[in-house]
Protein backbone atom coordinates (compact mmCIF):
# COMPACT_ATOMS: atom_id res chain seq x y z
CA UNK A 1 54.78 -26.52 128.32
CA UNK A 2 51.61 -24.34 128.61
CA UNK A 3 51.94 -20.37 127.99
CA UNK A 4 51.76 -18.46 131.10
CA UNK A 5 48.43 -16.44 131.70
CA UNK A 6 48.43 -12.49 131.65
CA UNK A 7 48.36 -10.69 134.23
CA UNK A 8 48.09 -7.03 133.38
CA UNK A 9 45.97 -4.79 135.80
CA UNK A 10 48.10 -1.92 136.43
CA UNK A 11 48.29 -1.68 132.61
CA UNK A 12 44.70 -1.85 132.13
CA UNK A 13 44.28 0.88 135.17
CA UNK A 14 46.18 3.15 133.64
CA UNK A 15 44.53 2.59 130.24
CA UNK A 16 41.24 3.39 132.13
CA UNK A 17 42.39 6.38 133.69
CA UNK A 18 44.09 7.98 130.64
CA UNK A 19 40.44 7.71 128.54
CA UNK A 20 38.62 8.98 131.42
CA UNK A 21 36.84 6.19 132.26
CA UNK A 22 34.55 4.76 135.45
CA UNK A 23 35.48 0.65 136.21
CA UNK A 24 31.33 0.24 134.88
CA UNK A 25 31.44 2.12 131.78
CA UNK A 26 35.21 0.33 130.76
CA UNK A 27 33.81 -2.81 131.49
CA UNK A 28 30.43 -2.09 129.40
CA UNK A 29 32.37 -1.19 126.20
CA UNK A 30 34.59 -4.70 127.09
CA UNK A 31 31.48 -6.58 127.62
CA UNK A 32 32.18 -7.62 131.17
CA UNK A 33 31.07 -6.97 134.62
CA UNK A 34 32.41 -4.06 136.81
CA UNK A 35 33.46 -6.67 139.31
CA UNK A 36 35.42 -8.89 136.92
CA UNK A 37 37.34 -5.75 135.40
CA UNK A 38 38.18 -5.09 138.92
CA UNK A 39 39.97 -8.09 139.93
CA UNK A 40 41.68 -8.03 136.30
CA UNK A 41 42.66 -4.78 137.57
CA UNK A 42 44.41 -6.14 140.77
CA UNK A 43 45.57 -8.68 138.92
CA UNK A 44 43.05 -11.53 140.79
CA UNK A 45 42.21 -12.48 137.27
CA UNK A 46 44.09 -13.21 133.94
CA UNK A 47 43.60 -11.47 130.73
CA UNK A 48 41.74 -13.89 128.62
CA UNK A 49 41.81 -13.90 124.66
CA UNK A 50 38.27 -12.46 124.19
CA UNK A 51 38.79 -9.18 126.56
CA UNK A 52 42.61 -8.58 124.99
CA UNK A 53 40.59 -8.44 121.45
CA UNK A 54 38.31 -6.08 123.01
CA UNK A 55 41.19 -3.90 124.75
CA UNK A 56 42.68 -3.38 121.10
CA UNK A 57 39.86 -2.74 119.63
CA UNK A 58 37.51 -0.80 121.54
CA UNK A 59 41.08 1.20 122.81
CA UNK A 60 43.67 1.18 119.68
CA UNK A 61 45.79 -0.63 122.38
CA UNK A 62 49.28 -1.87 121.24
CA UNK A 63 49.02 -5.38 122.80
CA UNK A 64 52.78 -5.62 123.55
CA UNK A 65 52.19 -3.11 126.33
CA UNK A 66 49.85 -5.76 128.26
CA UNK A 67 53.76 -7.36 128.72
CA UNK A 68 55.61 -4.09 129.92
CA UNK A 69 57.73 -5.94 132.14
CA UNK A 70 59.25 -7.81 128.65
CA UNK A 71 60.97 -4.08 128.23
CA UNK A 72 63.24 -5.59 131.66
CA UNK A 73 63.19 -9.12 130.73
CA UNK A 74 60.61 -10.28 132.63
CA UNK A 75 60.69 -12.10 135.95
CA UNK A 76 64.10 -13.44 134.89
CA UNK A 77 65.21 -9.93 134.34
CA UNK A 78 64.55 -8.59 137.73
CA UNK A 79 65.77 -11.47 139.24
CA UNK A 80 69.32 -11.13 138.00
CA UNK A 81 69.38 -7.63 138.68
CA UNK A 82 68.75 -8.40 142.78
CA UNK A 83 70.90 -11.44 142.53
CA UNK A 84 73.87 -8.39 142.93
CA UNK A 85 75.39 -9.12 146.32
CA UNK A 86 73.91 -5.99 147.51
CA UNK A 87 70.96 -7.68 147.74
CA UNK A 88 71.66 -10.96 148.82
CA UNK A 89 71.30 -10.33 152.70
CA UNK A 90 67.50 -9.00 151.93
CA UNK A 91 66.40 -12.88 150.71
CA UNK A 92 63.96 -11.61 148.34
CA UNK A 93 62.27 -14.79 146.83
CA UNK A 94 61.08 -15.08 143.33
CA UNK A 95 57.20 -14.99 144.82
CA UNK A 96 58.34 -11.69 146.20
CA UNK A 97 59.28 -10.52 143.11
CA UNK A 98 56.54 -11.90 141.23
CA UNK A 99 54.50 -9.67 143.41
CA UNK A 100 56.22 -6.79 143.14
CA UNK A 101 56.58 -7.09 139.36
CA UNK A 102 52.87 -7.70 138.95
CA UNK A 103 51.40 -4.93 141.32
CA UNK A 104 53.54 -2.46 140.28
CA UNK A 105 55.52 -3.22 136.46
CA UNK A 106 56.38 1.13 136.32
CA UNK A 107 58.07 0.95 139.78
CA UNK A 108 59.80 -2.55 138.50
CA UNK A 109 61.24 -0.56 135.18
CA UNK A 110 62.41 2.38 137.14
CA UNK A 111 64.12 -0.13 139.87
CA UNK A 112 65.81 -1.68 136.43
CA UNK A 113 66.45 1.46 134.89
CA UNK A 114 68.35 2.81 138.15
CA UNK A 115 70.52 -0.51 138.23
CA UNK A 116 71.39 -0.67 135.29
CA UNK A 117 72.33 3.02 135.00
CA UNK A 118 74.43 2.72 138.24
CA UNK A 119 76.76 -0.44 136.68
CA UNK A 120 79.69 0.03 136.96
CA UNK A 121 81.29 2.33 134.06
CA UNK A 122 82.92 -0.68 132.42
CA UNK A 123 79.93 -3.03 132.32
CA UNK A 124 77.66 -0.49 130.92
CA UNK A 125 80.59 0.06 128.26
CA UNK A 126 81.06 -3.25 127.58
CA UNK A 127 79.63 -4.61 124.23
CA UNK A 128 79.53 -7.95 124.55
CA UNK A 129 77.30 -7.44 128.40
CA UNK A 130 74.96 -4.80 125.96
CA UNK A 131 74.67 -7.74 123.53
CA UNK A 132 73.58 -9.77 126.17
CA UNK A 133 71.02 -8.02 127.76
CA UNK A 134 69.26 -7.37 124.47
CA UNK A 135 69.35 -11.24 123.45
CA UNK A 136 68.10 -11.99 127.01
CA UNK A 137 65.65 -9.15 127.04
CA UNK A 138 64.20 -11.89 124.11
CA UNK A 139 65.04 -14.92 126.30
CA UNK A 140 66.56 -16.27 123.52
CA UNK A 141 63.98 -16.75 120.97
CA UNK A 142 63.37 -14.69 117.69
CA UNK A 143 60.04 -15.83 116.77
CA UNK A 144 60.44 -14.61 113.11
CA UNK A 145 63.85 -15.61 112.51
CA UNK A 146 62.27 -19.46 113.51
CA UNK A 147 59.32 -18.99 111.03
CA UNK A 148 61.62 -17.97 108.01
CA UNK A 149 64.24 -20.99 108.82
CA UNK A 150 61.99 -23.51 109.14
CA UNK A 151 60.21 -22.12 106.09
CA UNK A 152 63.16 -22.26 104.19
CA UNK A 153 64.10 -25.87 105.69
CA UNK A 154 60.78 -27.28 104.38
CA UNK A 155 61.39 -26.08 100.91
CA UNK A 156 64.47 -27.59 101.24
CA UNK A 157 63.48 -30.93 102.08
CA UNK A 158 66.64 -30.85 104.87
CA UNK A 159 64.01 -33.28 107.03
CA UNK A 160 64.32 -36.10 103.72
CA UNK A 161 68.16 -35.12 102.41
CA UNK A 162 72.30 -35.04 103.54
CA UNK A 163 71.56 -31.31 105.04
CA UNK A 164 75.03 -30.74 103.81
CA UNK A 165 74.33 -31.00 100.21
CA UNK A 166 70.91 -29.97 100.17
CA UNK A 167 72.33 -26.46 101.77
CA UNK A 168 75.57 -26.55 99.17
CA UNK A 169 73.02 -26.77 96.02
CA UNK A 170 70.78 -23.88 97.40
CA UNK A 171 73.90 -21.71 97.56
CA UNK A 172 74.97 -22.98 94.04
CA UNK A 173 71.43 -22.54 92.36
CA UNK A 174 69.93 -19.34 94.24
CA UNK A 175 73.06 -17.14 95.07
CA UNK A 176 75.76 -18.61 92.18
CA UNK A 177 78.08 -19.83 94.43
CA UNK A 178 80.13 -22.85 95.22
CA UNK A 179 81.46 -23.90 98.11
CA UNK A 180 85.56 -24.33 98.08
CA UNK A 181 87.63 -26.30 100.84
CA UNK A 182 91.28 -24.38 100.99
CA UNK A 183 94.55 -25.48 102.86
CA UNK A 184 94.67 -24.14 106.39
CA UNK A 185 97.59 -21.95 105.54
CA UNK A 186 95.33 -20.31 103.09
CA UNK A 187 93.22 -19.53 105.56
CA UNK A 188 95.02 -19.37 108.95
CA UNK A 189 92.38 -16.82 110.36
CA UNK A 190 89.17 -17.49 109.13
CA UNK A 191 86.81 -20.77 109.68
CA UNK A 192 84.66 -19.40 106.29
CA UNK A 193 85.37 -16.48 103.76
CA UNK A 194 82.68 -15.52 101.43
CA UNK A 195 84.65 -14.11 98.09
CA UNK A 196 82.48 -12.91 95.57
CA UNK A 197 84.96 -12.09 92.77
CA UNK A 198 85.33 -15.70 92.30
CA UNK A 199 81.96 -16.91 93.51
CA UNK A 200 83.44 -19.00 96.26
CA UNK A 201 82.07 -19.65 99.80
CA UNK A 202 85.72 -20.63 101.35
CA UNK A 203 86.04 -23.22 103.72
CA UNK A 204 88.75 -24.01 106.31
CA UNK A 205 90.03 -27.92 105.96
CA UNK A 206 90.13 -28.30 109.53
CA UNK A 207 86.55 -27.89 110.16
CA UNK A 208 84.78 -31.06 110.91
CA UNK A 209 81.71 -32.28 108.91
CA UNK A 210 79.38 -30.81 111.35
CA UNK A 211 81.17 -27.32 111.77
CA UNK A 212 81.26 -27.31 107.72
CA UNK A 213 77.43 -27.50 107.91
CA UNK A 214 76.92 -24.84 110.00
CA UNK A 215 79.02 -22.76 108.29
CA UNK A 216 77.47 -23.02 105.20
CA UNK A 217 73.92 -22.67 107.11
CA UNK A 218 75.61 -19.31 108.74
CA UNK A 219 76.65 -18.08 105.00
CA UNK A 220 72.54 -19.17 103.62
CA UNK A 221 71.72 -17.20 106.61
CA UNK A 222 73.16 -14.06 106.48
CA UNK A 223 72.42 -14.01 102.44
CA UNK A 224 68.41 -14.41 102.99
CA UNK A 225 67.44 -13.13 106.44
CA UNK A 226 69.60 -10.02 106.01
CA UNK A 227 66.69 -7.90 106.24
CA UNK A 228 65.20 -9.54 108.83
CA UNK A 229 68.51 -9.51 110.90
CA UNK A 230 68.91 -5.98 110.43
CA UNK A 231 65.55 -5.09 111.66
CA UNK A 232 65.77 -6.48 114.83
CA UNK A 233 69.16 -5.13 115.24
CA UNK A 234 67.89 -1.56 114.49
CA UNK A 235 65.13 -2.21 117.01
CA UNK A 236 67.61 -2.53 119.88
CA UNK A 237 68.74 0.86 119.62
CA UNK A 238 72.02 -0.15 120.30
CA UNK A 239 74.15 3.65 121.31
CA UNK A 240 77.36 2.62 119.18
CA UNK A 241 78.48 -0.13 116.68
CA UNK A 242 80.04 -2.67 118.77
CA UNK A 243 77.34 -4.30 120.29
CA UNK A 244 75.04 -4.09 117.23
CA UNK A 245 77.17 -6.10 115.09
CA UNK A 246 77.72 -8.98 118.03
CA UNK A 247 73.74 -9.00 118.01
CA UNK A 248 73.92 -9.25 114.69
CA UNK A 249 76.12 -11.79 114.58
CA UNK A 250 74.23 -13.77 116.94
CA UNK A 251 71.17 -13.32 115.22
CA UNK A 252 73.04 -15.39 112.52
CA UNK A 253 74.48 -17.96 114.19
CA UNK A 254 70.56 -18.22 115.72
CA UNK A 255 69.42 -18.55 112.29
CA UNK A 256 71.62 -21.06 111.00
CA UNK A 257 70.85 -23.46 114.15
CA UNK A 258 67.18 -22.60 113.12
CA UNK A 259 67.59 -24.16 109.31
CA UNK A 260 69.69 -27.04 110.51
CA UNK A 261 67.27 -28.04 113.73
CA UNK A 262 64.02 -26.39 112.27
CA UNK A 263 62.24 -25.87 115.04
CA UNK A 264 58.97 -27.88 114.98
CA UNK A 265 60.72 -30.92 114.12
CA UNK A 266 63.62 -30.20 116.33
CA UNK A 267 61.59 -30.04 119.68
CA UNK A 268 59.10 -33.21 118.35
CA UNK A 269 62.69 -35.13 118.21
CA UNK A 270 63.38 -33.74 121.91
CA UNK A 271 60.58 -34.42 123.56
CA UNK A 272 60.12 -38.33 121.74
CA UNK A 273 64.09 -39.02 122.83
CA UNK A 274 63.56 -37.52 126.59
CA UNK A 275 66.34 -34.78 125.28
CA UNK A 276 69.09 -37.59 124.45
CA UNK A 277 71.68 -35.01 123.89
CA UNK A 278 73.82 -37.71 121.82
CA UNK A 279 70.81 -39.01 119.65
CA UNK A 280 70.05 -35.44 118.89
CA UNK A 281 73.34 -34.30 117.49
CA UNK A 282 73.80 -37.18 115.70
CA UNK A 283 69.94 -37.23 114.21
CA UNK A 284 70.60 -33.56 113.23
CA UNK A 285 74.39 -33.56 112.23
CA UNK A 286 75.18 -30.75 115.28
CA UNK A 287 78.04 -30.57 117.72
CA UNK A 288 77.33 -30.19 121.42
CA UNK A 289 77.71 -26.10 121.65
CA UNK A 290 75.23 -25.78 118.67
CA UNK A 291 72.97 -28.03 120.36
CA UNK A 292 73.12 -26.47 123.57
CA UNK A 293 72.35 -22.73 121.67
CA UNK A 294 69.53 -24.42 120.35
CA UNK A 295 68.06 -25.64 123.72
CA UNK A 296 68.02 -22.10 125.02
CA UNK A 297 65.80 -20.75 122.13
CA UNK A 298 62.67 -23.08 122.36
CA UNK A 299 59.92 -20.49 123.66
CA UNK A 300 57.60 -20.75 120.32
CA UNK A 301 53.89 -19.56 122.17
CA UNK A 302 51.88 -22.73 122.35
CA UNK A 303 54.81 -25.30 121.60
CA UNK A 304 57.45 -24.30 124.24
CA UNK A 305 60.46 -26.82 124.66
CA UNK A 306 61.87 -26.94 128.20
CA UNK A 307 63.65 -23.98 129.72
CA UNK A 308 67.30 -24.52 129.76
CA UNK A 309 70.31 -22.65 130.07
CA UNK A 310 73.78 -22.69 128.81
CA UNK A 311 76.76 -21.89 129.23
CA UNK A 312 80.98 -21.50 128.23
CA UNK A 313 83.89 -21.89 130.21
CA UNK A 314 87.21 -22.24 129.90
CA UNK A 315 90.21 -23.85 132.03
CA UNK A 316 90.41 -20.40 134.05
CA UNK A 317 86.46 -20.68 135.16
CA UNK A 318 86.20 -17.64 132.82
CA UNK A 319 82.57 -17.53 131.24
CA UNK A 320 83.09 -16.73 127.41
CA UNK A 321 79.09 -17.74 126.56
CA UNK A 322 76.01 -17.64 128.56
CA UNK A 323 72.48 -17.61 128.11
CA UNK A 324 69.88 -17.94 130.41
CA UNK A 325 66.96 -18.36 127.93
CA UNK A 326 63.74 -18.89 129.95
CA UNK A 327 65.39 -20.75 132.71
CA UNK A 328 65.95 -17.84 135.27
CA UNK A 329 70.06 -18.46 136.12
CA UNK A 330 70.73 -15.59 137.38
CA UNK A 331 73.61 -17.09 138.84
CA UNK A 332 75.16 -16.95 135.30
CA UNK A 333 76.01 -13.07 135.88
CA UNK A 334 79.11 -14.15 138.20
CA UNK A 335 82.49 -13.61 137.05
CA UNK A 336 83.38 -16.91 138.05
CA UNK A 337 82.58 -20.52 138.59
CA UNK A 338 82.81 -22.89 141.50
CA UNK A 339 85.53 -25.60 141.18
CA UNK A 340 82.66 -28.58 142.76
CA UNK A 341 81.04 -28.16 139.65
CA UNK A 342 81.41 -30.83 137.21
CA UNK A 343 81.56 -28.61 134.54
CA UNK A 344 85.33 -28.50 135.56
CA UNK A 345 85.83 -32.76 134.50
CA UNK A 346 85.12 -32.04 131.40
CA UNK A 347 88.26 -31.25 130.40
CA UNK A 348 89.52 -34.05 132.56
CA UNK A 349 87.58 -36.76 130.83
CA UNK A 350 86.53 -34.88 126.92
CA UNK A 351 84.05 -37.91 125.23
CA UNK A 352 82.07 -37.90 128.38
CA UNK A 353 79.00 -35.99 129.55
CA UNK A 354 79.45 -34.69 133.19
CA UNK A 355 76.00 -35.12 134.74
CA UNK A 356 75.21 -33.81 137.75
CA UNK A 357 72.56 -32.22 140.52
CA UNK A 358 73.73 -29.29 142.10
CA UNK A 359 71.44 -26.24 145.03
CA UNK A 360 73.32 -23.14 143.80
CA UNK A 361 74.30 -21.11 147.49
CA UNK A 362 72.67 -17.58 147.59
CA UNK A 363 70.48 -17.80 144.32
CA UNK A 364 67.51 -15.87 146.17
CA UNK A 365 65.35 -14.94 143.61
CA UNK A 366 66.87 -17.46 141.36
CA UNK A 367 65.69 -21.08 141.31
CA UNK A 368 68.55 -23.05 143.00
CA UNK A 369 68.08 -26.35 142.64
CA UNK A 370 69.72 -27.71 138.83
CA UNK A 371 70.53 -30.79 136.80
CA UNK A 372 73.27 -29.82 134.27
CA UNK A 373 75.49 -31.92 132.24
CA UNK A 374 78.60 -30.62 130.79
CA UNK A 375 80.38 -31.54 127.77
CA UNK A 376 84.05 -30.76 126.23
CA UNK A 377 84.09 -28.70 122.48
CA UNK A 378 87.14 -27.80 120.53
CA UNK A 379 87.66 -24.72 118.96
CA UNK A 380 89.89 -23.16 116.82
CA UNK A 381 93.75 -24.28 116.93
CA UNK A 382 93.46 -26.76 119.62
CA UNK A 383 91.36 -24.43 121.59
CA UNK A 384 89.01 -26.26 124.47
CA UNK A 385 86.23 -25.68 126.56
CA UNK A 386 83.95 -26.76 128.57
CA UNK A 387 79.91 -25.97 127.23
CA UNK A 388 77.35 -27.09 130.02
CA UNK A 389 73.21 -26.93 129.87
CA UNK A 390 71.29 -26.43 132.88
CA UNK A 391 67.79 -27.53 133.46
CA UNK A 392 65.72 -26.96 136.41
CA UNK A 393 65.39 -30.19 138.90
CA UNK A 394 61.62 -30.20 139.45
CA UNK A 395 61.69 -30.40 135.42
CA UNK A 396 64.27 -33.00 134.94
CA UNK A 397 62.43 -36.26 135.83
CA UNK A 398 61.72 -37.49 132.63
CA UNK A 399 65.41 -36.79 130.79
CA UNK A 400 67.29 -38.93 129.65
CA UNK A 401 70.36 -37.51 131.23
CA UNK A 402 68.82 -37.83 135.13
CA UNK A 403 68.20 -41.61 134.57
CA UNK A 404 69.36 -43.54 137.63
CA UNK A 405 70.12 -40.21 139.13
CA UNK A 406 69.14 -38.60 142.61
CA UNK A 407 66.75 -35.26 141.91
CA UNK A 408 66.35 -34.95 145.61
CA UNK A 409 67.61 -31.52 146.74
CA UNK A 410 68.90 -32.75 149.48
CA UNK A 411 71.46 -34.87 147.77
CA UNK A 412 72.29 -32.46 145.45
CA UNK A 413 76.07 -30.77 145.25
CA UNK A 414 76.18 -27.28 146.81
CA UNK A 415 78.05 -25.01 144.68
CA UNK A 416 78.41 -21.11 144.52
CA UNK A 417 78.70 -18.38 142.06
CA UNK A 418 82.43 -18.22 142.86
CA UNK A 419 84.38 -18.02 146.16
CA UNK A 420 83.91 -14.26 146.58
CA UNK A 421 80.10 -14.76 146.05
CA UNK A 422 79.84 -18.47 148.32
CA UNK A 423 78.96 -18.52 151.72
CA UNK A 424 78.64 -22.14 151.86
CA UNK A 425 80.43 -22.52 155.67
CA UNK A 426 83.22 -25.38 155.98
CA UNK A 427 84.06 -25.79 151.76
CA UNK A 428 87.36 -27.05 151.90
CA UNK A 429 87.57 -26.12 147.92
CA UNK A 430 87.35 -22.27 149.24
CA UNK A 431 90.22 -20.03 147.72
CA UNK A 432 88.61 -16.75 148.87
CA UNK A 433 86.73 -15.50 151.84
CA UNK A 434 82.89 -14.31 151.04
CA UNK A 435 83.03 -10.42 150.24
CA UNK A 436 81.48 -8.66 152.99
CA UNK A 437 82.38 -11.32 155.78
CA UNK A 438 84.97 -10.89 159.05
CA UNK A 439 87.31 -13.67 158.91
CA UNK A 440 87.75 -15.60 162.34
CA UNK A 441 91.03 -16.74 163.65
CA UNK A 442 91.41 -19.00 165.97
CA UNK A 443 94.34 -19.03 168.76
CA UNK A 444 96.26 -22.49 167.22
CA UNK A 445 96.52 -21.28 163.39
CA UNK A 446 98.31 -24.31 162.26
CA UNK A 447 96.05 -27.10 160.69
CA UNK A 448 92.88 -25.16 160.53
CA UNK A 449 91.36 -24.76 156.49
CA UNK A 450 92.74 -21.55 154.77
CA UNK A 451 89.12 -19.67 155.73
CA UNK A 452 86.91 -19.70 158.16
CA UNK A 453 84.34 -16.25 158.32
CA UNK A 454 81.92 -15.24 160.69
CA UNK A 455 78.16 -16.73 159.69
């Protein structure tokens, strides 16, 4: 997919303005015309290469602030913010906010800012909701952390060997350790123990050969990238521990999918197999959750995979993972999902992939129209859920999961971000009346569905 172009006038206004400069004389020290600078400057016209170059040089101009609206995660950003149902009844588009985000990027931040500061008192508390916004702040990709895996999978050779042992005698020849399976009563709760006084990276017995894999990738992970890890933890500026250490801890999970799916290769394999989800975790030795992680992350500039999302659930609906990546779900932030998704039959039917097209009610500024296919994962004592990745429709022709299936949106499943959040009229799934509506009763109560609301 092709990077998108930069539109960054109100930054270069305000760069004008602060050195005192006339549109002629700025554009005579960027070796432009006048009337080119000023339809950069109302963002008419990209950024191109060349005139960055000569914004950081002729100016000492940090280039990152060309993207200020990165510092609110982008257009996806924005959009989950106003896809709060305080908002839905305004039908603010994703053009709209496009606008709004390009004409004016210091009103956007201050909008964000003022959202996010009036959360409520337990989401802006909550850890694992501050992890998330700083990994989606990134959309999911750690451009570093990819370089130094794939680096290290190179010199490994993991692209010509069993990943498995090549990854066993790189902890046995650069750290001294070997790698130990133990009983599961040895170690009821923990999947991997690193103990040092006997030089032992401790396995579990009841992980499978792919989960043993990863684990060991996880442990080669945290041992070399430390520094690199920590950096980018101390550059969230995090307020307490908590959320620091889940970012952390996501960082290395990120970088262990990273050595065993190193990235170049990994998205050559994608795009050659149409994304065959089952030819790709058996090509790479991966399980369907650490496949679907590594979907989200593929945003290298100039060799982007396609935008996907994923995401966790459980029997209860309950989301326990989710990340939007690139894809712009904003529909992800509910605190529940709608039973007409086929997420849901994954647990009915577990060797299966659940494919299906579904127009996602009251996604405004989200896209709404999806192909995901859901999956069934086990995890620890017995534990299941369902994992499902998302892709948007008009991008879905060419997978191999949409073969002999209908993209048209108008035979797609309508499905909402939970009762409380659906106003899809006449669902006779409905367990809960839209927030916000009046509920109509009629005079004969008897054999009417449970909820009928005013429209």
């Amino acid at each position: 997919m092709t990077d998108a172009a930069i539109f960054a006038g109100p930054a270069i206004r305000r760069l004008r303005k602060r050195e005192g400069l006339t549109q002629s004389a700025m554009a005579t020290r960027l070796g432009i015309s006048p009337s080119y600078l000023n339809l950069i400057e109302r963002n008419q016209r990209p950024l191109s290469a060349r005139v960055v170059l000569q914004v950081v040089d002729q100016f000492d101009f940090d280039p990152r602030a060309l993207r200020e609206d990165e510092a609110i995660g982008g257009l996806d950003g924005l959009a989950r913010r106003m896809a709060d149902d305080r908002f839905t009844d305004l039908g603010i588009d994703r053009d709209e906010l496009a606008e709004f985000l390009s004409a004016a990027p210091q009103a956007a931040a201050a909008f964000a800012r003022l959202y996010d500061n009036a959360a409520p008192e337990e989401r802006r508390d909550d850890p694992t909701q501050a992890a998330r916004r700083e990994i989606e702040r990134w959309r999911n990709h750690f451009a570093d952390l990819d370089a130094a895996a794939e680096a290290l999978a190179d010199e490994l050779r993991l692209s010509r060997s069993d990943t498995y042992a090549a990854l066993a005698e790189r902890l046995r020849e650069h750290h001294q350790l070997s790698i130990r399976i133990l009983p599961r009563e040895v170690l009821p709760d923990h999947v991997r123990r690193l103990d040092l006084h006997a030089r032992q990276l401790q396995l579990n017995e009841m992980l499978d050969p792919s989960s043993r894999t990863f684990q060991v990738a996880t442990q080669i992970a945290s041992l070399e990238f430390r520094d690199l890890i920590a950096g980018l933890a101390k550059g969230a500026q995090f307020p307490d521990e908590a959320p620091r250490r889940l970012f952390e801890r996501h960082l290395v999970s990120y970088a262990a999918a990273a050595l065993v799916m190193p990235y170049g290769r990994f998205l050559r394999a994608a795009e050659a197999t149409g994304y065959d989800f089952a030819v790709l975790m058996r090509r790479f030795g991966v399980g369907f959750e650490s496949l679907a992680h590594r979907l989200t992350t593929l945003q290298r500039i100039g060799q982007r995979g396609l935008p996907f999302f994923m995401a966790r659930i459980d029997r209860a609906g309950q989301f326990s993972k989710r990340y939007a990546g690139a894809s712009g779900a904003a529909f992800l932030d509910s605190d529940a999902s709608c039973p007409l998704w086929h997420v849901h039959r994954a647990f009915e039917r577990t060797d299966a992939f659940h494919v299906q097209a579904v127009k996602v009610d009251g996604s405004g500024a989200s896209p709404a129209h999806w192909l995901t296919v859901s999956h069934a994962v086990e995890g620890r004592e017995g534990a299941r859920f369902a994992v499902v990745l998302g892709l948007e429709a008009s991008l879905a022709a060419d997978l191999a999961s949409s073969r002999g299936l209908s993209l048209r949106e108008a035979d797609a499943q309508g499905i909402g971000a939970g009762c409380a959040r659906c106003h899809i009229a006449g669902c006779t799934q409905r367990s809960l009346p839209p927030r916000g509506t009046a509920l109509v009763f009629s005079a004969i109560e008897q054999g009417t569905t449970p909820f009928r609301f005013a429209g």
